[in-house]
C-alpha atoms as a PDB file:
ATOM      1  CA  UNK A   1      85.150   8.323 -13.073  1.00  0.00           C
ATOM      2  CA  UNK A   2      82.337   8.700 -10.677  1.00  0.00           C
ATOM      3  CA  UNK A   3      79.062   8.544 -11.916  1.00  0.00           C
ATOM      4  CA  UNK A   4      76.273  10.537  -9.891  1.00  0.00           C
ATOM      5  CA  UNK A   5      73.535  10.652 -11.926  1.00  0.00           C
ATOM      6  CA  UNK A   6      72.922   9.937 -15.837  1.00  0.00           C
ATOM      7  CA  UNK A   7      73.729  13.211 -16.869  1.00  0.00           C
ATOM      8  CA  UNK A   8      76.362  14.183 -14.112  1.00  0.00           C
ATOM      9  CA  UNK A   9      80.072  11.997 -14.117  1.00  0.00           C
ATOM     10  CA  UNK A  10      83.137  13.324 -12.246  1.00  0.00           C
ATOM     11  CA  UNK A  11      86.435  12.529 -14.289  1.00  0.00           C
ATOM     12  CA  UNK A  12      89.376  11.333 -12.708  1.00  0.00           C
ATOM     13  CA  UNK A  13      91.037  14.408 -12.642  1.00  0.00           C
ATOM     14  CA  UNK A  14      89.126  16.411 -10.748  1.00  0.00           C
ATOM     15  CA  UNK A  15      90.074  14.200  -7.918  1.00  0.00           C
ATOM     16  CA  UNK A  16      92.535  13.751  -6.055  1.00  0.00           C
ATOM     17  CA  UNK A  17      92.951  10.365  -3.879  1.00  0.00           C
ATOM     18  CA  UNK A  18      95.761   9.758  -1.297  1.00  0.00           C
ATOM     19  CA  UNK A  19      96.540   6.496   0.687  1.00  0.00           C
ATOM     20  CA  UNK A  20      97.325   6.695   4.194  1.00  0.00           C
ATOM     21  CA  UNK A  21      97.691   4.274   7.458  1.00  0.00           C
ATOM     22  CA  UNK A  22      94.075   3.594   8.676  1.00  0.00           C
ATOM     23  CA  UNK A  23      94.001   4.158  12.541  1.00  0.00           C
ATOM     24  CA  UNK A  24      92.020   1.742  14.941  1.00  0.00           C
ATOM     25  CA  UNK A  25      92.255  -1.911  15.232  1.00  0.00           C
ATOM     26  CA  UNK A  26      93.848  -4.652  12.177  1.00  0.00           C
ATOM     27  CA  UNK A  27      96.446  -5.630  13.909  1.00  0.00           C
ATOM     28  CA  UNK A  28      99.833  -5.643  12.492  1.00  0.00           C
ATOM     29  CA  UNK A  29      98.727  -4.696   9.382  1.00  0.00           C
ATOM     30  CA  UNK A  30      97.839  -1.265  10.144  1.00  0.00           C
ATOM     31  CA  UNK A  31     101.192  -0.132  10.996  1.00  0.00           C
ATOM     32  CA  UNK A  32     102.484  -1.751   7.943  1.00  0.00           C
ATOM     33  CA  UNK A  33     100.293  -0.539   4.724  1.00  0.00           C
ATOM     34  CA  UNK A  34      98.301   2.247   3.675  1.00  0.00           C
ATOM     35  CA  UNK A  35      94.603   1.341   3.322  1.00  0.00           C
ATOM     36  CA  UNK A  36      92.957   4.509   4.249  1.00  0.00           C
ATOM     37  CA  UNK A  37      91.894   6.919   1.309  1.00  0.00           C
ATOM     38  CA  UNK A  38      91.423  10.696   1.519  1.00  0.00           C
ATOM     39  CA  UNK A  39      89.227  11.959  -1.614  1.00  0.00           C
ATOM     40  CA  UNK A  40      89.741  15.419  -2.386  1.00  0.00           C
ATOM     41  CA  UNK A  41      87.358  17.449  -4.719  1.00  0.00           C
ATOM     42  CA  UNK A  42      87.117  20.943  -5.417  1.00  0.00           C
ATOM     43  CA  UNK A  43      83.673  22.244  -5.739  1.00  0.00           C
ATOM     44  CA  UNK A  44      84.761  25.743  -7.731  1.00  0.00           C
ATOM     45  CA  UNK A  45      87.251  24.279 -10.296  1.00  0.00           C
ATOM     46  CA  UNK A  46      84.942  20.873 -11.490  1.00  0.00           C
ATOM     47  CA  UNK A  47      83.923  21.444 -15.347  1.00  0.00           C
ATOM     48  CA  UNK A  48      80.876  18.940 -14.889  1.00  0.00           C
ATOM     49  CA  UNK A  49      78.866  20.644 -11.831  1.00  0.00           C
ATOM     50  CA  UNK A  50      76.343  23.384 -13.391  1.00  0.00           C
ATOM     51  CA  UNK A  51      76.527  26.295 -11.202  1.00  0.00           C
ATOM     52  CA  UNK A  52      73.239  26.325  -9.631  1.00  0.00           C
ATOM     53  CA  UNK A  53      74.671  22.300  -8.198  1.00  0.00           C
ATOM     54  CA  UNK A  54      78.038  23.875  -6.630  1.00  0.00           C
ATOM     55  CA  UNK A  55      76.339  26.943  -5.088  1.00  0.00           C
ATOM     56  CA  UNK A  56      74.333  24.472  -2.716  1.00  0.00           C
ATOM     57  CA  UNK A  57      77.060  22.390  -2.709  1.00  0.00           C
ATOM     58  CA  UNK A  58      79.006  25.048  -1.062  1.00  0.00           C
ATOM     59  CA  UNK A  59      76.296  26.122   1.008  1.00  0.00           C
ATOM     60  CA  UNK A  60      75.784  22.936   2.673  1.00  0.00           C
ATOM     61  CA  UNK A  61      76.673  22.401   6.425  1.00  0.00           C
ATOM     62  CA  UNK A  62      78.543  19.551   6.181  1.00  0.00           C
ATOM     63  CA  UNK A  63      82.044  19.495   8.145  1.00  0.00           C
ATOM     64  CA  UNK A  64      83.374  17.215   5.136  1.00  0.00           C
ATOM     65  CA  UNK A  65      83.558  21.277   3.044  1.00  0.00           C
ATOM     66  CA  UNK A  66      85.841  23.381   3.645  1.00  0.00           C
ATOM     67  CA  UNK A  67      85.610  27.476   3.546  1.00  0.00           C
ATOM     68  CA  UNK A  68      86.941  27.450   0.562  1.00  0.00           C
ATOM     69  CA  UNK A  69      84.558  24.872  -0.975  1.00  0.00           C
ATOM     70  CA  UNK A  70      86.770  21.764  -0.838  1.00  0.00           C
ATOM     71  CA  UNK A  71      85.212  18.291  -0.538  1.00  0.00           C
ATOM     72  CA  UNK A  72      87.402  16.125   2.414  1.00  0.00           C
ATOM     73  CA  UNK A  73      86.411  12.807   2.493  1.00  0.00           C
ATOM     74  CA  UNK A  74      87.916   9.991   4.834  1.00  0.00           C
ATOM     75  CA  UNK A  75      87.168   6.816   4.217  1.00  0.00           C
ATOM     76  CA  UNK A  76      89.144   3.968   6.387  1.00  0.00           C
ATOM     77  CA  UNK A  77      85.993   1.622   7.185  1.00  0.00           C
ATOM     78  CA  UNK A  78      87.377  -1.952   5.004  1.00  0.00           C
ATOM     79  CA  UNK A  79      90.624  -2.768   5.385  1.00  0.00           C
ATOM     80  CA  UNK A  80      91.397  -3.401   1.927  1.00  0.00           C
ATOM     81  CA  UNK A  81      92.275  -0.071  -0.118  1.00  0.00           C
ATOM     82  CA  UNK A  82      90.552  -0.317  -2.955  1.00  0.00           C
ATOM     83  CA  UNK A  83      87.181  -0.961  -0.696  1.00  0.00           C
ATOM     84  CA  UNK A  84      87.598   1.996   1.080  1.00  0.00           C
ATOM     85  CA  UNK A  85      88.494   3.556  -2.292  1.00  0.00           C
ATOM     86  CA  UNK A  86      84.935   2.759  -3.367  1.00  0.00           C
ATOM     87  CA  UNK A  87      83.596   3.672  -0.313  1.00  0.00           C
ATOM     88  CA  UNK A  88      84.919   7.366  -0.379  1.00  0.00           C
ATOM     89  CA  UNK A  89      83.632   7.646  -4.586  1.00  0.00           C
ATOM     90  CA  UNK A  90      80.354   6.540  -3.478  1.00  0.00           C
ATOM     91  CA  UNK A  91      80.162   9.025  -0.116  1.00  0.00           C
ATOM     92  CA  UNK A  92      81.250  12.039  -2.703  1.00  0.00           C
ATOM     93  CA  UNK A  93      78.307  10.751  -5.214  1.00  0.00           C
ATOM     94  CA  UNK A  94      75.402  10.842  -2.356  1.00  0.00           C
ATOM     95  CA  UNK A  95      76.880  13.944  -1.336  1.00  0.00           C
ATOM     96  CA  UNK A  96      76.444  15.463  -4.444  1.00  0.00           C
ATOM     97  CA  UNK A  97      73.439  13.454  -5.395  1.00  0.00           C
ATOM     98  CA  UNK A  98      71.508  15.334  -2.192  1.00  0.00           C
ATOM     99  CA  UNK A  99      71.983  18.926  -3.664  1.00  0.00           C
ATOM    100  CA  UNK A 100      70.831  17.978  -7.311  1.00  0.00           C
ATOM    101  CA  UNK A 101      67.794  18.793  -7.195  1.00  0.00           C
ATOM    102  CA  UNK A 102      66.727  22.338  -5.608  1.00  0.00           C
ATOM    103  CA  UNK A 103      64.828  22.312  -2.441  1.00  0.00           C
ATOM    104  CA  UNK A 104      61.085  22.859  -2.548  1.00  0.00           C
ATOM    105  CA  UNK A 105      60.309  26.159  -1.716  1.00  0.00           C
ATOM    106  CA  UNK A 106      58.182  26.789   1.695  1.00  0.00           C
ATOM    107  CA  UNK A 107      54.474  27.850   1.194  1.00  0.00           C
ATOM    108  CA  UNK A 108      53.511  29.742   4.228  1.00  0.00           C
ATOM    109  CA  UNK A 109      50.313  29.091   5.414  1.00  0.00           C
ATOM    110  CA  UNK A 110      48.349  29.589   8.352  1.00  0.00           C
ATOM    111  CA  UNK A 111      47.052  27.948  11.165  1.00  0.00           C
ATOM    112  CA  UNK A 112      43.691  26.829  10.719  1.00  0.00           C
ATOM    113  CA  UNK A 113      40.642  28.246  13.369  1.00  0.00           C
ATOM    114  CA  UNK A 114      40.241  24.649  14.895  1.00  0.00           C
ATOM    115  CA  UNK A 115      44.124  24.638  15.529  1.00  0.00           C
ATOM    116  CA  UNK A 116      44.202  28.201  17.048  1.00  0.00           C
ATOM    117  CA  UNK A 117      41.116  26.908  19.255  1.00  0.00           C
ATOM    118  CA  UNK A 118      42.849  23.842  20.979  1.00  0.00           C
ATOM    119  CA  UNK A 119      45.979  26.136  21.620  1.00  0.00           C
ATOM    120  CA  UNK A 120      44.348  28.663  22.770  1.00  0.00           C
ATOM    121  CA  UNK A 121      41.693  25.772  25.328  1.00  0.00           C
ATOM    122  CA  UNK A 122      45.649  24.861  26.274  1.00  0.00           C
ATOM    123  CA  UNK A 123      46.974  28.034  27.202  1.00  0.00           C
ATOM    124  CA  UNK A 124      43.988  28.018  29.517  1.00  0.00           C
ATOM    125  CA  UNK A 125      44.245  24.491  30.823  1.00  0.00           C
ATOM    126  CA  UNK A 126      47.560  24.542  32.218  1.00  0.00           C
ATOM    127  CA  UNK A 127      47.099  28.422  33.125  1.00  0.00           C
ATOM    128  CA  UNK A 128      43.928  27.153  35.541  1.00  0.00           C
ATOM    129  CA  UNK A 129      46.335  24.210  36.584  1.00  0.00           C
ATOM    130  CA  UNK A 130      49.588  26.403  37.837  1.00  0.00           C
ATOM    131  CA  UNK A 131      46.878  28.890  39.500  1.00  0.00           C
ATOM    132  CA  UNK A 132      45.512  25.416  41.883  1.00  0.00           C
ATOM    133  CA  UNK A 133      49.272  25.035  42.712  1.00  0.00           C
ATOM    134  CA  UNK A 134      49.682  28.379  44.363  1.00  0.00           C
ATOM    135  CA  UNK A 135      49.768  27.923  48.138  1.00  0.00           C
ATOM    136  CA  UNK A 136      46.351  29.832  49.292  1.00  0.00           C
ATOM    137  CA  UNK A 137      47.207  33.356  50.955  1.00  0.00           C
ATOM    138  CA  UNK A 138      46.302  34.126  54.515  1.00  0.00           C
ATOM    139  CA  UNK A 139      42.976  35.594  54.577  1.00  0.00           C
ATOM    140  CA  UNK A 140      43.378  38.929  56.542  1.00  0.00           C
ATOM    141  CA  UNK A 141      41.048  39.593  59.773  1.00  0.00           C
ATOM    142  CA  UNK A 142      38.439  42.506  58.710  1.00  0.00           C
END
């Protein structure tokens, strides 16, 4: 079971952990045992996750979801399995954890006088400045 928040726990079965041969350095051990975990979790078919949770979920740009709004996570950074275990249930929970609660919406507002001012004192400025670095044109003989 993964806990995410106090009223949110993932059950067992609604994941799906595999063991594989971590790649990068260990030494002979890496070619011998299986210490890298890929968590699967499917975002659709969880009974916990309230609808509003997996819609942002699967909206999320995160290359750890798939189209179809699988959860791929990778976790090979311990070389013990059951660290890197941990390490993958605790990546899914933040992941989760971050869509919780919906995102504030945006009050537009608009720019104050003061601010329109300075921009505007800018746009002169450097207008003013690339007019000085015009070469002067020939004056013509009248």
């Amino acid at each position: 079971m993964i806990a995410v928040n106090e009223r949110i726990v993932i059950p067992d079965n609604e994941i799906l952990e595999t063991a594989m041969r971590a790649s990068g350095p260990g030494g002979q051990n890496v070619n011998k045992v299986s210490t890298a975990i890929e968590l699967r979790f499917f975002i659709w078919s969880s009974a916990v996750l309230p609808d509003a949770v997996k819609q942002r979920l699967a909206k999320k740009s995160d290359r750890r979801i798939t189209a179809a709004g699988e959860i791929i996570i990778q976790a090979q950074r311990f070389r013990s399995q059951e660290q890197n275990r941990e390490d993958a249930r605790k990546r899914l929970a933040a992941l989760i954890q971050g869509v919780i609660e919906p995102p504030k919406p945006r009050l537009a507002t608009k720019p104050t006088r003061a601010s329109q001012r300075r921009r505007l004192e800018n746009k002169r400025v450097h207008g003013t400045l690339k007019q000085q670095r015009k070469s002067p044109r020939p004056m013509s003989d009248e």
